[in-house]
N, C-alpha and C. Protein backbone atom coordinates (compact mmCIF):
# COMPACT_ATOMS: atom_id res chain seq x y z
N UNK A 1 -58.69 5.97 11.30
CA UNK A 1 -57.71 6.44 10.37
C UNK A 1 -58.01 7.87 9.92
N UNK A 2 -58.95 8.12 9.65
CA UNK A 2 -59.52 9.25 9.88
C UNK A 2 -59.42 10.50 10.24
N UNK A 3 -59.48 9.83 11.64
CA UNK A 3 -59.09 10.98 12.53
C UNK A 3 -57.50 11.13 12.38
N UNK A 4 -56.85 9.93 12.66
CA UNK A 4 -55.68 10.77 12.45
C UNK A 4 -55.58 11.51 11.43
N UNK A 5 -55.72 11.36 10.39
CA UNK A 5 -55.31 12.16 9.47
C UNK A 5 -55.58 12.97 9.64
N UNK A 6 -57.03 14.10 10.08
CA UNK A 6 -57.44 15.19 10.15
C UNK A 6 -56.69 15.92 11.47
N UNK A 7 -56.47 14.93 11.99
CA UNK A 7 -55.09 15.41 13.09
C UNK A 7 -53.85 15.69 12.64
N UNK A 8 -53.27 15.33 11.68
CA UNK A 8 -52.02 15.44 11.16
C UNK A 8 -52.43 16.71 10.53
N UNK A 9 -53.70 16.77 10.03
CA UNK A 9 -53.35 18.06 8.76
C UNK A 9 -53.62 19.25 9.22
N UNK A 10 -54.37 19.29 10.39
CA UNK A 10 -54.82 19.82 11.58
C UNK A 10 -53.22 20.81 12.20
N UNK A 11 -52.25 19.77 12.47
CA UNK A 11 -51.58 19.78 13.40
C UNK A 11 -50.04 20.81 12.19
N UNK A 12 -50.55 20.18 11.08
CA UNK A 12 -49.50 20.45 10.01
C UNK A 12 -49.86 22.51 9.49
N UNK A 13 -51.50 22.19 9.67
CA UNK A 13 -51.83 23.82 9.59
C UNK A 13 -51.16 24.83 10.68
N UNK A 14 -51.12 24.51 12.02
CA UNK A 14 -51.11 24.80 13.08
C UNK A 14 -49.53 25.24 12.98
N UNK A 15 -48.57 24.32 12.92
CA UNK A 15 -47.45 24.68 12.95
C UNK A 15 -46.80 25.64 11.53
N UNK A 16 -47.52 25.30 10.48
CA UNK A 16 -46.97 26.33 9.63
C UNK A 16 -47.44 27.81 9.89
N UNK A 17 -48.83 28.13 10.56
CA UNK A 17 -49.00 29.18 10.58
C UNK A 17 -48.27 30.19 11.55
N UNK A 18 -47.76 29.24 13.07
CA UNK A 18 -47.21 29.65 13.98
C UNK A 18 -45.64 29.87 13.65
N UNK A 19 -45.47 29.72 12.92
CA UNK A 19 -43.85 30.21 12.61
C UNK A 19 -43.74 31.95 12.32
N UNK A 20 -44.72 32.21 11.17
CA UNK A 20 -44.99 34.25 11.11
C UNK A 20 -45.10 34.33 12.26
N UNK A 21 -46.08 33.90 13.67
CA UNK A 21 -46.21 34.89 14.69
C UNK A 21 -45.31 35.02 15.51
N UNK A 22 -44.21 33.80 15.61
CA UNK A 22 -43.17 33.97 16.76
C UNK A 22 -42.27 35.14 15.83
N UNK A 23 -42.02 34.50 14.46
CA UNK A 23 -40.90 35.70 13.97
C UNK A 23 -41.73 36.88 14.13
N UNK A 24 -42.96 37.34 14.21
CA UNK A 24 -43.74 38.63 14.53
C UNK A 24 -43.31 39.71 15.74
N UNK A 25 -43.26 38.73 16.38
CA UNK A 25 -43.20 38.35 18.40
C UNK A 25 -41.26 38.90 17.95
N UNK A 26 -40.79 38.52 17.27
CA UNK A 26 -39.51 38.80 17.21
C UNK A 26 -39.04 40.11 16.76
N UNK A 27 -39.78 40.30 16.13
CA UNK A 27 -39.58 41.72 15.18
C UNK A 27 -39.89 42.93 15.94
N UNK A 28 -41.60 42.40 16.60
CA UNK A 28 -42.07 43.68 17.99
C UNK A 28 -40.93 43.69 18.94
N UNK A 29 -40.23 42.78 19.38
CA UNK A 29 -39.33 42.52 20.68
C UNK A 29 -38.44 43.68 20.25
N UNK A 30 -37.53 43.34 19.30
CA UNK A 30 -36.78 44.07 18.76
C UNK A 30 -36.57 45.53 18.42
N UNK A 31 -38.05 45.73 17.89
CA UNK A 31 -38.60 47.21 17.61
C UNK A 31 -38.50 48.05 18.80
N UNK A 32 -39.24 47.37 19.69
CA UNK A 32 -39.71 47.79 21.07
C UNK A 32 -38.51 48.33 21.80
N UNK A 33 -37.22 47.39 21.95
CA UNK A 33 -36.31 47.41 22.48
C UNK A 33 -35.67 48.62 21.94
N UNK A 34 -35.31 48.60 20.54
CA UNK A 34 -34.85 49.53 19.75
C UNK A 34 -35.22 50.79 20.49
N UNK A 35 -36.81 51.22 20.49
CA UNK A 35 -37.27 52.38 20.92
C UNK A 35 -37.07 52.82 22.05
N UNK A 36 -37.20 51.86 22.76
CA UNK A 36 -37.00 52.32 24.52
C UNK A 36 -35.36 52.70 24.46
N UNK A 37 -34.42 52.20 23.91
CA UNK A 37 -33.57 52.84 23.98
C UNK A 37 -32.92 53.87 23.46
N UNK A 38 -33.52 54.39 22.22
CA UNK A 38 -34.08 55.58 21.75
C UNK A 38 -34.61 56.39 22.67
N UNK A 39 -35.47 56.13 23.49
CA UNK A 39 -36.43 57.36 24.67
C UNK A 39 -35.01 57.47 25.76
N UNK A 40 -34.41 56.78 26.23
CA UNK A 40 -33.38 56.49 27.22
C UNK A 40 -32.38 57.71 26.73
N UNK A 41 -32.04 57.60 25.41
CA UNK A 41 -30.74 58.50 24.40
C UNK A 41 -31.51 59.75 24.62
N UNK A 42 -32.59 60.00 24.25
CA UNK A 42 -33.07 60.99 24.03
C UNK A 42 -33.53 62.03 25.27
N UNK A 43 -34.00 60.77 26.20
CA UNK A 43 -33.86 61.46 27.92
C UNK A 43 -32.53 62.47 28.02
N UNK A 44 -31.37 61.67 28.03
CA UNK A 44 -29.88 61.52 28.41
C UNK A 44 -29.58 63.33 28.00
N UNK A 45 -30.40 63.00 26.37
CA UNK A 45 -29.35 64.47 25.88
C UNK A 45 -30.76 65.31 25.77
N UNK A 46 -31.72 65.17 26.83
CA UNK A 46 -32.65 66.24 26.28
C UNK A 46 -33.01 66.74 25.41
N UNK A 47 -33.28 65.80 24.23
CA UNK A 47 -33.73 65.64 23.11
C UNK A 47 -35.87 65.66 22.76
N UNK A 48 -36.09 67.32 23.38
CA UNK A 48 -37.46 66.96 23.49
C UNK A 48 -37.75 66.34 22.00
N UNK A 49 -37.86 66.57 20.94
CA UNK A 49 -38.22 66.28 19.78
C UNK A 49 -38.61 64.74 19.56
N UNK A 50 -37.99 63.98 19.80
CA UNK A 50 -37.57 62.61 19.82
C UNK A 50 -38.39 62.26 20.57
N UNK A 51 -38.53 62.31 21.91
CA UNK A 51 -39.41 62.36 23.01
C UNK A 51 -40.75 62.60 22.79
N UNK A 52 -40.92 63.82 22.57
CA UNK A 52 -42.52 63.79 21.95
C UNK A 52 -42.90 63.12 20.50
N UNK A 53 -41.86 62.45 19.85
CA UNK A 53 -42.29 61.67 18.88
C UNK A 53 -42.42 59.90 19.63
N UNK A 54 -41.64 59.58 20.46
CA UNK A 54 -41.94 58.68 21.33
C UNK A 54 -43.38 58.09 22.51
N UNK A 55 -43.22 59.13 23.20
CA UNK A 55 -44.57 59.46 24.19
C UNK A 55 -45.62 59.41 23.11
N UNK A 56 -46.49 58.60 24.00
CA UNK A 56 -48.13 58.72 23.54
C UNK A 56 -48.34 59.97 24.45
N UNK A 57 -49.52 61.03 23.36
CA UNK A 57 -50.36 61.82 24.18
C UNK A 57 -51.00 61.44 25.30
N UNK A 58 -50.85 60.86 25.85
CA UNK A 58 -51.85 60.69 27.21
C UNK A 58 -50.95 60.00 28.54
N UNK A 59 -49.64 59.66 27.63
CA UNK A 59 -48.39 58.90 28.90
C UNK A 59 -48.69 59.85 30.16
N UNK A 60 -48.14 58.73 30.61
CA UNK A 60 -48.11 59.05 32.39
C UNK A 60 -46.88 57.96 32.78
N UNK A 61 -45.89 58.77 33.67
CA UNK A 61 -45.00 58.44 34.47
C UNK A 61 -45.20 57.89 35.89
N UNK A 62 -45.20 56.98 36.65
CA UNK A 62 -45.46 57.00 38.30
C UNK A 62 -44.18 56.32 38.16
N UNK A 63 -43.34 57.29 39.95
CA UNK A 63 -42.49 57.01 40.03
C UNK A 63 -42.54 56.25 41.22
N UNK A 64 -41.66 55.54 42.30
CA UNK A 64 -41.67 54.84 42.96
C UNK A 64 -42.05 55.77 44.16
N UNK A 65 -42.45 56.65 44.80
CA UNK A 65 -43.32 57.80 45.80
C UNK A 65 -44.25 57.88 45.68
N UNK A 66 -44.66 57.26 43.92
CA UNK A 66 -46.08 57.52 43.49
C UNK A 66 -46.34 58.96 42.94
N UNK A 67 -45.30 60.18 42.42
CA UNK A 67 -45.43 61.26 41.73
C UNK A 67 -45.97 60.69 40.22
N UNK A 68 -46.47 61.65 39.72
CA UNK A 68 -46.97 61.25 38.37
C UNK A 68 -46.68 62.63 37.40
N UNK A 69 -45.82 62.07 36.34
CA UNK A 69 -45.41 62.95 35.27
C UNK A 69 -46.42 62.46 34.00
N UNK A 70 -46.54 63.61 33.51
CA UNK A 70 -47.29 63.43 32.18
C UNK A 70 -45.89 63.76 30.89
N UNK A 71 -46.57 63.53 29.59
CA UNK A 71 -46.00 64.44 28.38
C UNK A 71 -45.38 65.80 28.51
N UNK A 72 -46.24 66.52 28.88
CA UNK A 72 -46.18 67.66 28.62
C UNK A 72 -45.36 68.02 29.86
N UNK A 73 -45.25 67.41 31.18
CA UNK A 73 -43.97 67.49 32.13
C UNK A 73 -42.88 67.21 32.04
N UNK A 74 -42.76 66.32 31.38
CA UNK A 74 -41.38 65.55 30.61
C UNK A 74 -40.87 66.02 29.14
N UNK A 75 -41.30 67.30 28.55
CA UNK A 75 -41.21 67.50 27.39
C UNK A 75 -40.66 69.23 27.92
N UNK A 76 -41.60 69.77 28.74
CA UNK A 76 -41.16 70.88 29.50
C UNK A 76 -39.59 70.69 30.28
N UNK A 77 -39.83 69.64 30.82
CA UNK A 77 -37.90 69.62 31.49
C UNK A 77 -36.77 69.42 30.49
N UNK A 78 -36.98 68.67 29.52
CA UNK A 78 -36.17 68.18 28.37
C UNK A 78 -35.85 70.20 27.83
N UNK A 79 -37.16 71.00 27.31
CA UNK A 79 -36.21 71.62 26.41
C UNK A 79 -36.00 73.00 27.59
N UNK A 80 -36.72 72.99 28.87
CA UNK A 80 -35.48 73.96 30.29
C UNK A 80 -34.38 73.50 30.56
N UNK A 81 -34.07 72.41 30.18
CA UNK A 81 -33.11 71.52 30.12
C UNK A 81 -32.90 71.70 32.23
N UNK A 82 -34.12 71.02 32.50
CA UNK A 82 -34.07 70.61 34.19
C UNK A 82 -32.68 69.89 34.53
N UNK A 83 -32.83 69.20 33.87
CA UNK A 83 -31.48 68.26 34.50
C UNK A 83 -30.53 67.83 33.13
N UNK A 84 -28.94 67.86 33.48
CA UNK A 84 -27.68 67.75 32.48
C UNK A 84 -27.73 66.03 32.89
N UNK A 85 -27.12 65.09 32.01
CA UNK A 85 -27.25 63.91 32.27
C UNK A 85 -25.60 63.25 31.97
N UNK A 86 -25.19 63.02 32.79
CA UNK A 86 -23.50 62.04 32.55
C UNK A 86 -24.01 60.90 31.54
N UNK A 87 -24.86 60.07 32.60
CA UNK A 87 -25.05 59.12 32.51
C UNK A 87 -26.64 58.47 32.75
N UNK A 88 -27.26 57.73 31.63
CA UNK A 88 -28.73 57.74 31.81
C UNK A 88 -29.32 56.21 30.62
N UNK A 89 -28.44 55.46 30.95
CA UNK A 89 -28.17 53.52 30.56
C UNK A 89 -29.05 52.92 31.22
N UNK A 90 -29.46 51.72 30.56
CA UNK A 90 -30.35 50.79 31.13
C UNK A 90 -29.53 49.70 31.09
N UNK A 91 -29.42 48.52 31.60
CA UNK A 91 -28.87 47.39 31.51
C UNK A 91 -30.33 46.39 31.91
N UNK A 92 -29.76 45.15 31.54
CA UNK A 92 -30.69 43.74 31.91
C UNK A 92 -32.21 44.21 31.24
N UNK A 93 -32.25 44.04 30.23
CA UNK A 93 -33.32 44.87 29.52
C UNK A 93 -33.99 43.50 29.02
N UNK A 94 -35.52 43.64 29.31
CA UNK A 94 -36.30 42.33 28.76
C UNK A 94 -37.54 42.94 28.35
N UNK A 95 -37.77 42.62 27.42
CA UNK A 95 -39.46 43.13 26.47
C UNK A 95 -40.09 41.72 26.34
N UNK A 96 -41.48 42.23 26.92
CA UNK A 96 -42.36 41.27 26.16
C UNK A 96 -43.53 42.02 25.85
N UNK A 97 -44.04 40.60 24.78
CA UNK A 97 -45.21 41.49 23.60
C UNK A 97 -46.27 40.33 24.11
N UNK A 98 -47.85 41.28 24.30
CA UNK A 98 -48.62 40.51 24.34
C UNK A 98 -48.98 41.15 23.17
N UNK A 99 -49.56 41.20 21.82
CA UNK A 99 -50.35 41.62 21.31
C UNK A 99 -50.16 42.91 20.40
N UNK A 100 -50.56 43.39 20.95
CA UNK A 100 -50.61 45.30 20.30
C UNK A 100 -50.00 46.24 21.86
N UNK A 101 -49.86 45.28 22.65
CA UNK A 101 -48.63 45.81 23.81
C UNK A 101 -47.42 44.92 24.60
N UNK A 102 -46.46 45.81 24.36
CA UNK A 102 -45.78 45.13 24.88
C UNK A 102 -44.80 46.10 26.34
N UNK A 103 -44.18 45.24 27.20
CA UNK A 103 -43.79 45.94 28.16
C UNK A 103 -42.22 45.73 28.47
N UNK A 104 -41.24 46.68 28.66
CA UNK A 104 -39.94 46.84 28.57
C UNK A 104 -39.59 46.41 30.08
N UNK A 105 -38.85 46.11 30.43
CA UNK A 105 -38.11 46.43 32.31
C UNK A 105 -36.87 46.00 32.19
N UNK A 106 -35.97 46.68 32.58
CA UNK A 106 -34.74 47.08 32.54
C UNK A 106 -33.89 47.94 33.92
N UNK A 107 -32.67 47.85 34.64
CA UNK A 107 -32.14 48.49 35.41
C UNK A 107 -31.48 49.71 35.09
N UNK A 108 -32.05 51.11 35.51
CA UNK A 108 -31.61 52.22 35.20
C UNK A 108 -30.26 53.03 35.77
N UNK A 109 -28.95 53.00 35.51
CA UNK A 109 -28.16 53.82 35.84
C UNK A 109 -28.49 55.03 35.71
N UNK A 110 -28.55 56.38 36.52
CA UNK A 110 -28.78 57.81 35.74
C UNK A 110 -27.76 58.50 36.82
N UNK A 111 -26.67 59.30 36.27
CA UNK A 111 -26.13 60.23 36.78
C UNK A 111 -25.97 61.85 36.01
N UNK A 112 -26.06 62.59 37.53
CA UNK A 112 -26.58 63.99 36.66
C UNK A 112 -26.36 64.78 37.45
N UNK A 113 -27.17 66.10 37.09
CA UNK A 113 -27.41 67.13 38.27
C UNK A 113 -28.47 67.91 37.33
N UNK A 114 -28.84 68.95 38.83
CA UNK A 114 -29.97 69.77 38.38
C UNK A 114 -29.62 71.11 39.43
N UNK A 115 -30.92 71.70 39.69
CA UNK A 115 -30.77 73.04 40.33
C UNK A 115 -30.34 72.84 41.96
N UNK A 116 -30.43 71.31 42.44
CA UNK A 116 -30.53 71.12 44.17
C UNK A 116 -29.04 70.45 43.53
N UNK A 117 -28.17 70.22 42.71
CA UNK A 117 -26.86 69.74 42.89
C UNK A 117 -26.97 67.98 42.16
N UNK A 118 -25.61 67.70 41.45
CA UNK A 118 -25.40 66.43 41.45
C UNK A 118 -26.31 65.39 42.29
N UNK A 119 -26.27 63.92 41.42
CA UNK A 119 -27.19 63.04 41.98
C UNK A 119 -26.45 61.65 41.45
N UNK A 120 -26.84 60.43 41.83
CA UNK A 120 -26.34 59.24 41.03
C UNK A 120 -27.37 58.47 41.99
N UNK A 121 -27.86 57.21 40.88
CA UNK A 121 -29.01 56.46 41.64
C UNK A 121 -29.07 54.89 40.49
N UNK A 122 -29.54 54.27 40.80
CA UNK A 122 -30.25 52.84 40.20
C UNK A 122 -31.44 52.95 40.58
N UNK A 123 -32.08 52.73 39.67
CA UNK A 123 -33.67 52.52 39.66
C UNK A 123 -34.09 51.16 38.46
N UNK A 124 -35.19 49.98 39.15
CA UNK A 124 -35.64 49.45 38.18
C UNK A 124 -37.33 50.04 37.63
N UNK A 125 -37.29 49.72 36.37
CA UNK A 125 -38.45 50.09 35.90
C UNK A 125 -38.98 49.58 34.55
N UNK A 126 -40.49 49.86 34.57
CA UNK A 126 -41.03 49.14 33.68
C UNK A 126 -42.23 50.18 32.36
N UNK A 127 -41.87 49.99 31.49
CA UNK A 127 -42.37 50.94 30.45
C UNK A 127 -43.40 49.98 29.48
N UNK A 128 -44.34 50.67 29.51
CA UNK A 128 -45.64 50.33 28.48
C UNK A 128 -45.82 50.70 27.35
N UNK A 129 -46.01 49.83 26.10
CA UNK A 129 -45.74 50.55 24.88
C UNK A 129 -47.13 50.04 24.03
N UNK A 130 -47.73 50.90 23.53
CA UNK A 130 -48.61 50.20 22.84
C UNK A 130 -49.16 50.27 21.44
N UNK A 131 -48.72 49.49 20.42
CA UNK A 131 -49.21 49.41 18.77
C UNK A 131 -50.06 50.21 18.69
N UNK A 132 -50.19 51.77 17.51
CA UNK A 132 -50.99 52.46 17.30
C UNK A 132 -50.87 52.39 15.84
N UNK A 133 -51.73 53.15 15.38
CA UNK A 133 -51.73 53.10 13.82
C UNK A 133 -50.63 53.78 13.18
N UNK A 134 -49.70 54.19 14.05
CA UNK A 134 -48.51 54.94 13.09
C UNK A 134 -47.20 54.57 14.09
N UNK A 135 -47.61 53.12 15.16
CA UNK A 135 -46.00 52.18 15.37
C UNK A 135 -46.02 52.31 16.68
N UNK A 136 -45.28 51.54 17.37
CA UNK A 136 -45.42 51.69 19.13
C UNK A 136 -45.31 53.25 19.53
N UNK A 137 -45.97 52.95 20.77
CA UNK A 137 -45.72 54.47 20.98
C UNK A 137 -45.57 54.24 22.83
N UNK A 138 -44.74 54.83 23.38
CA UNK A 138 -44.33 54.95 24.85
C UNK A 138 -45.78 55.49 25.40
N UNK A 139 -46.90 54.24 26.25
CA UNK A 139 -47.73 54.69 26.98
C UNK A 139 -47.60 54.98 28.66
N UNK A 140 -46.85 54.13 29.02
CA UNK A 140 -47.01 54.21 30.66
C UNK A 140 -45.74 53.98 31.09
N UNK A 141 -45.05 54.29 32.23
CA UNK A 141 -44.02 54.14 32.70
C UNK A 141 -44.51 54.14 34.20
N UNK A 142 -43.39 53.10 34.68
CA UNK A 142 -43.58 52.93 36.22
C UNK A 142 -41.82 52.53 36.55
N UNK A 143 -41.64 53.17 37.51
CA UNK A 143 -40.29 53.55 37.93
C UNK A 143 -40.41 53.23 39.58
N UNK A 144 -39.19 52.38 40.04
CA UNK A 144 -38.88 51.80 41.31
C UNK A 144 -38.35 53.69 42.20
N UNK A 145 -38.38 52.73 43.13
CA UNK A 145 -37.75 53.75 44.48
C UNK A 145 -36.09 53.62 44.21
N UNK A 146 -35.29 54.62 44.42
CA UNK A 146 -34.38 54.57 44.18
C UNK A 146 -33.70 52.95 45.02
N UNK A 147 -32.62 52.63 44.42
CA UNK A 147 -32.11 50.93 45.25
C UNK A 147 -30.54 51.60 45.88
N UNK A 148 -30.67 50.95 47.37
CA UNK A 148 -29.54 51.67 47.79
C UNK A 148 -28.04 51.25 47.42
């Protein structure tokens, strides 16, 4: 009898405490999502400001060739304004949080142009975000080969 009981109260701790972490788990999801589509807006209209408030100092881009953009490459094209953007949407967008990181992947529409001429492409990709002492911050990005 005993035991059950210390099982029940056991079991009764367990579930009250786990209710904060899923709504936790809910709130990061949300946040997360929020932001990445914030970095997406801010891509679109070359909004370095936003961008370097997004990016962690140390981000790194790999794209599906395996090129690798940093901060300071992606912050440089934003205010030469490299590329004009029509169109630069994500659809089918899913975040998950392990912890103090969580990871975005989503299907990228981007239409545009730059100095070699107009472009239009789908790309899937996956973005790393990770809890710092002043709120997620965009660490890693990994970007598909264009999809034909």
């Amino acid at each position: 009898m005993k035991t059950i009981a210390l099982f029940l109260a056991v079991l009764c701790v367990v579930l009250a405490t786990s209710r904060p972490v899923l709504a936790a788990a809910k709130d990061d999801r949300a946040a997360v999502a929020a932001l990445d589509t914030q970095y997406q807006a801010a891509v679109k209209s070359n909004d370095a400001a936003t961008m370097d408030r997004i990016l962690a100092d140390d981000f790194v881009l790999v794209t599906g060739h395996g090129k690798t953009y940093t901060k300071a490459d992606l912050i440089k094209a934003a205010k030469d304004k490299d590329d004009t953007y029509e169109h630069q949407e994500d659809t089918q967008q899913t975040v998950r949080v392990w912890g103090d990181t969580a990871v975005v992947t989503a299907l990228l529409w981007i239409k545009g142009a730059n100095k070699d001429g107009p472009y239009e492409y789908k790309l899937w990709f996956s973005d790393t975000y990770a809890r710092t002492k002043t709120g997620w911050r965009y660490v890693f990005g990994q970007a598909s080969i264009r999809l034909p």
